[in-house]
Structures are given as C-alpha cells and as structure tokens.
N, C-alpha and C. Protein backbone atom coordinates (compact mmCIF):
# COMPACT_ATOMS: atom_id res chain seq x y z
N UNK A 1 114.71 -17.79 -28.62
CA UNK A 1 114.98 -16.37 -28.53
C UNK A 1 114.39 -15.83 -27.23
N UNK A 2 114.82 -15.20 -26.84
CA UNK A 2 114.48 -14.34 -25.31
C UNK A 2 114.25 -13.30 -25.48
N UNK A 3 113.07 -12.76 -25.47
CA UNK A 3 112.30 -11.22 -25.24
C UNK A 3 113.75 -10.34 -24.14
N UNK A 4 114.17 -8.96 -24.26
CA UNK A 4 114.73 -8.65 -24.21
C UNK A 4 113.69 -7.25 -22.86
N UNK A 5 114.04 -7.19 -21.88
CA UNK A 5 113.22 -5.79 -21.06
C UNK A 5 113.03 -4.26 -21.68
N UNK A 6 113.80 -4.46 -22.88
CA UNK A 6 113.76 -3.04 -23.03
C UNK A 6 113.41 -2.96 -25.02
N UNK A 7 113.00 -1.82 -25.47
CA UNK A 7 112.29 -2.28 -26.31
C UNK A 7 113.22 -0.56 -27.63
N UNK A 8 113.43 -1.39 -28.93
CA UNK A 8 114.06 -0.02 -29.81
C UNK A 8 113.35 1.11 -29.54
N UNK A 9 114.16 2.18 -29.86
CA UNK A 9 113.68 3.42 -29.58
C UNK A 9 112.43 3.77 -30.49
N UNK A 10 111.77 3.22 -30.86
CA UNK A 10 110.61 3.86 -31.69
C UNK A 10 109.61 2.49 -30.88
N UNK A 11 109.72 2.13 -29.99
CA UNK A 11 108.86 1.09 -29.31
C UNK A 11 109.04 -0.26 -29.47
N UNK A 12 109.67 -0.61 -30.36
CA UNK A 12 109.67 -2.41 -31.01
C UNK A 12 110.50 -3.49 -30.16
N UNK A 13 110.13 -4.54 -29.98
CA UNK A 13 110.64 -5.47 -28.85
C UNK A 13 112.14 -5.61 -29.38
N UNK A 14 112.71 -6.14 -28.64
CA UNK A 14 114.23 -6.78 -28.69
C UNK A 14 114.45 -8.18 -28.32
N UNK A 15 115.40 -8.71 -28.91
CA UNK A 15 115.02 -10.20 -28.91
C UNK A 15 116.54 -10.64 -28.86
N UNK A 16 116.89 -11.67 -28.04
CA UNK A 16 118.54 -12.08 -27.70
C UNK A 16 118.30 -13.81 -28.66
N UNK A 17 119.14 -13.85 -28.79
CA UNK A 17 119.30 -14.79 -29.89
C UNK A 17 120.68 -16.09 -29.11
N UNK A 18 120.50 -16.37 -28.32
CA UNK A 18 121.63 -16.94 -27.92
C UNK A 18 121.31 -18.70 -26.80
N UNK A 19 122.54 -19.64 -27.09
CA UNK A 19 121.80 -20.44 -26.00
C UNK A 19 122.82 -20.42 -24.28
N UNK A 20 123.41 -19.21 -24.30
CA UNK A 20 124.18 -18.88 -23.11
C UNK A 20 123.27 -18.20 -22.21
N UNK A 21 122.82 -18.55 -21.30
CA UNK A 21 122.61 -17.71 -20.26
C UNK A 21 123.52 -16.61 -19.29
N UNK A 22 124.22 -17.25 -19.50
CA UNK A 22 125.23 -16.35 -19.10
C UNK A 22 126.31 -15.69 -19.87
N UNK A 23 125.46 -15.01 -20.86
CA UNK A 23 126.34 -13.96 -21.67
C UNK A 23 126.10 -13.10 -20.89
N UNK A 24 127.06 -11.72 -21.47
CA UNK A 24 127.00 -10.37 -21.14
C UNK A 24 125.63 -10.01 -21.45
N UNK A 25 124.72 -10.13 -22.43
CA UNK A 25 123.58 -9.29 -22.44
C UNK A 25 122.70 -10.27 -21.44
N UNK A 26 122.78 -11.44 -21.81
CA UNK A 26 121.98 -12.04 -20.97
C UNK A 26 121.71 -11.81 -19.41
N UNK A 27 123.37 -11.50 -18.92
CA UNK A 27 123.00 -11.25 -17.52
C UNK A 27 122.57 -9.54 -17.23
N UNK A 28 123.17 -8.65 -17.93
CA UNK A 28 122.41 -7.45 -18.07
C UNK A 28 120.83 -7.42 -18.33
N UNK A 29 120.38 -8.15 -19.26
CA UNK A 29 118.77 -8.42 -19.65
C UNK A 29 118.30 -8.95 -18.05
N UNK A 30 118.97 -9.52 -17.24
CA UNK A 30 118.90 -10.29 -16.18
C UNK A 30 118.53 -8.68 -14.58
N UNK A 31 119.56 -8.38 -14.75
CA UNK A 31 119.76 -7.14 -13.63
C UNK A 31 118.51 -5.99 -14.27
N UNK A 32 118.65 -5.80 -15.06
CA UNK A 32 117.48 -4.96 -15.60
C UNK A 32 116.06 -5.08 -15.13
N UNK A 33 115.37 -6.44 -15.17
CA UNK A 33 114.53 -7.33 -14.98
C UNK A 33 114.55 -6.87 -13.74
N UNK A 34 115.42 -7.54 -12.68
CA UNK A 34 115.75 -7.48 -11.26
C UNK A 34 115.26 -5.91 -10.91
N UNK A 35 115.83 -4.69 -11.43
CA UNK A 35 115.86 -3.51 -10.78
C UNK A 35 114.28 -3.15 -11.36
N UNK A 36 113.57 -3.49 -12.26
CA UNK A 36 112.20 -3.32 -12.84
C UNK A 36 110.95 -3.90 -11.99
N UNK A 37 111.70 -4.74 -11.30
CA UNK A 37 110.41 -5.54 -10.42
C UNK A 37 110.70 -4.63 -8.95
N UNK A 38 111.99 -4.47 -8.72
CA UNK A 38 112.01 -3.58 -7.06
C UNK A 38 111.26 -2.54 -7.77
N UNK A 39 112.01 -1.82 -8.28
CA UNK A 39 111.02 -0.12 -8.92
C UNK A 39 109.40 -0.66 -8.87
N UNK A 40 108.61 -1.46 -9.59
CA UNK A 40 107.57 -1.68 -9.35
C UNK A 40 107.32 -2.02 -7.56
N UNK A 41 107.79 -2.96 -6.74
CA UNK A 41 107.79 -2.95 -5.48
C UNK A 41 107.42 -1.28 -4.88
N UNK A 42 108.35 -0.89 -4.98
CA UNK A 42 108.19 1.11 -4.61
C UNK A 42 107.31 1.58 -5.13
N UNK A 43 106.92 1.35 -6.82
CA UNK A 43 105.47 1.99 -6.95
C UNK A 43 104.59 1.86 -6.73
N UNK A 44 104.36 0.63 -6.18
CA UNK A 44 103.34 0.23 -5.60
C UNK A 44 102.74 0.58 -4.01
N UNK A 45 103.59 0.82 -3.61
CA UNK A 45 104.32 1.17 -1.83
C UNK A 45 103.22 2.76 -2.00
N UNK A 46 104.16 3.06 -2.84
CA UNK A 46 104.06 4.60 -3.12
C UNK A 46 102.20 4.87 -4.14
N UNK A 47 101.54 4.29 -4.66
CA UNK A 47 100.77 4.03 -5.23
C UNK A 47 99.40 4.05 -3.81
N UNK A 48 99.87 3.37 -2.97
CA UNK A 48 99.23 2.44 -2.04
C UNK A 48 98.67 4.08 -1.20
N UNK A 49 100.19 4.66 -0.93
CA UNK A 49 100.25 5.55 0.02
C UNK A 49 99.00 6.42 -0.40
N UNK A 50 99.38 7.05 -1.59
CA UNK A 50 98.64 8.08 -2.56
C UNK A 50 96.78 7.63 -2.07
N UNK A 51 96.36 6.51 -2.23
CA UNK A 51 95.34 6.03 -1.89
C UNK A 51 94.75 6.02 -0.64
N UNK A 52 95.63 5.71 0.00
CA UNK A 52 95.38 5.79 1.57
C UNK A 52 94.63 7.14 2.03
N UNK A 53 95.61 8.11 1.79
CA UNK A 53 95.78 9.73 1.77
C UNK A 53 94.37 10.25 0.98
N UNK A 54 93.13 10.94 2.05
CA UNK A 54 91.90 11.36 1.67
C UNK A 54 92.01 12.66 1.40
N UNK A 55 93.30 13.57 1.38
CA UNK A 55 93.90 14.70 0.74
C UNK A 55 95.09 15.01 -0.21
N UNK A 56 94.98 13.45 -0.66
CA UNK A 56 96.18 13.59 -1.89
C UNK A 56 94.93 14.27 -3.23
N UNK A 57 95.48 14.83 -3.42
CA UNK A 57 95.01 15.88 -4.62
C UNK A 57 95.26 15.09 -6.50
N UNK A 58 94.57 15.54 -6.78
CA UNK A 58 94.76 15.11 -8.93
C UNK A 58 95.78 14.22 -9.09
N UNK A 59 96.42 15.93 -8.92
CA UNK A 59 98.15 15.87 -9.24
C UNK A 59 98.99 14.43 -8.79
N UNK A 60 98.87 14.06 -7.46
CA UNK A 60 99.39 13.27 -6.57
C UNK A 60 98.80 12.10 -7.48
N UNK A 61 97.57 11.54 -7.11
CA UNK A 61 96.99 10.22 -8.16
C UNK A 61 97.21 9.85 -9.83
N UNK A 62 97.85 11.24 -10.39
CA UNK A 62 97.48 11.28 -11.26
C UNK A 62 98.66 10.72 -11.62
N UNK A 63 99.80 11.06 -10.54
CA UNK A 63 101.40 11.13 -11.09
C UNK A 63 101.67 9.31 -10.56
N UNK A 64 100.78 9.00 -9.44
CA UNK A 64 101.01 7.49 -8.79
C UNK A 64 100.34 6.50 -9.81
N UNK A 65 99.19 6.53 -10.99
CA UNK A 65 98.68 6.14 -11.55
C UNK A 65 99.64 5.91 -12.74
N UNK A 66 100.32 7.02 -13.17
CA UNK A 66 101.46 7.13 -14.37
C UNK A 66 102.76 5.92 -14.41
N UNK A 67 102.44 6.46 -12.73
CA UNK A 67 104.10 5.22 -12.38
C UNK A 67 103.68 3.96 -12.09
N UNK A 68 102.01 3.49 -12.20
CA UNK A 68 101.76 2.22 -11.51
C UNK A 68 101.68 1.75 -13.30
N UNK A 69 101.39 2.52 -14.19
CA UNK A 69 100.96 1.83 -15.46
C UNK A 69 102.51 1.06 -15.87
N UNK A 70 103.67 2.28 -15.71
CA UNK A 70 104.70 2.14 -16.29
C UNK A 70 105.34 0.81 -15.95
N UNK A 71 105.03 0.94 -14.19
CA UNK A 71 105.41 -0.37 -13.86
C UNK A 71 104.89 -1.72 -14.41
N UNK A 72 103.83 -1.83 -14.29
CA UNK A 72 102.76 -2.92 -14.58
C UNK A 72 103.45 -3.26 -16.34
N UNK A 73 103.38 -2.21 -16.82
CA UNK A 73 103.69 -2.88 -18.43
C UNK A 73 105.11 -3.37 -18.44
N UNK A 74 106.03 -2.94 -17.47
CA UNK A 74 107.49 -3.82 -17.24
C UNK A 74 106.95 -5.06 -17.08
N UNK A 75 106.35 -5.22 -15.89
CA UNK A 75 106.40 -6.47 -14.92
C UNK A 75 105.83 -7.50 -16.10
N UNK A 76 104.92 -7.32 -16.91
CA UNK A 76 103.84 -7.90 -17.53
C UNK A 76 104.75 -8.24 -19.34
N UNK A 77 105.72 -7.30 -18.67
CA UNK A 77 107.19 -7.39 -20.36
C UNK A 77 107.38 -8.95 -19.75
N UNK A 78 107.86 -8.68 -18.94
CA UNK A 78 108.90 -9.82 -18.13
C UNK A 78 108.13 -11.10 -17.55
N UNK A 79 107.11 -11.07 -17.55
CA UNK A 79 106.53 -12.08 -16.66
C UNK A 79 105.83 -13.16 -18.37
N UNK A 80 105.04 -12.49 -19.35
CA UNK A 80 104.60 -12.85 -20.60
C UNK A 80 106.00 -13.68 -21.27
N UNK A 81 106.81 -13.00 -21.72
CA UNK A 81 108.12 -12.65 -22.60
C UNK A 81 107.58 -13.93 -24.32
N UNK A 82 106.71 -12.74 -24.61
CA UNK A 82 106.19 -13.50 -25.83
C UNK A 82 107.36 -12.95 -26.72
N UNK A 83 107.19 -14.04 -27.51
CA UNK A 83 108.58 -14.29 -28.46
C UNK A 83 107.55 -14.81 -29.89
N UNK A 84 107.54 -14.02 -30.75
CA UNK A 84 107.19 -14.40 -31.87
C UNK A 84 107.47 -15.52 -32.43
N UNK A 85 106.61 -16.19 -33.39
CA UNK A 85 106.85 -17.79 -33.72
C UNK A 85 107.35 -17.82 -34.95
C-alpha cells in the first residue's frame, strides 16, 4: 500500500492499494509530491529571506514559520510514507 500526499478531510492518511505505478492516482499521488517539494524549495528561499532581514517584524516570521512547518510536515509525509502493518 502507498501512503497517499494528501490526507481525509478530518486529517486521516490515505492509502492507494494498487501494484501499478502507473495508474491515474498513482501518477497524480506522483505530481502532487513533485509540486510539494518545489513549494517547500520557495518556502524555504522565502523563510531564509525573512531571517536574513534584521527588520522583518512578528508578522513577517510569524507567517514564514507557518509556511516552513506546513512545508516540512509535506516533505516528511513523503519522504517517511509509513504505511501501517
């Protein structure tokens, strides 16, 4: 079973059940993945900047911190992909 990037609407993992890699969800589960690691790439960019900057304010860290978590718990979906036994 393959951990799935995106998780039911009340939080719970998703799980593909298949031995095609190249199904339709599979390669969607695939591009998803792909556009989750660039987006992290940029938040990080953007994360970096925020830091740099000795007059970025709360607000600014507070909002680069939000988007570095969001990222990190993608990357860390995708990189783990624990699959219950």
């Amino acid at each position: 079973m393959r951990l799935l990037p995106w998780t039911t609407p009340d939080g719970r993992p998703c799980y593909l059940s298949t031995d095609r890699r190249d199904s339709r969800l599979s390669r969607l589960a695939d591009d998803i993945e792909a556009a989750q690691l660039a987006s992290g790439e940029q938040v990080l960019k953007g994360a970096r900047a925020v830091l740099a900057d000795p007059e970025a304010g709360e607000r600014a860290v507070r909002f680069a911190l939000t988007r570095a978590v969001e990222s990190l718990g993608d990357v860390l979906r995708i990189a783990t992909r624990k699959v219950p036994e």
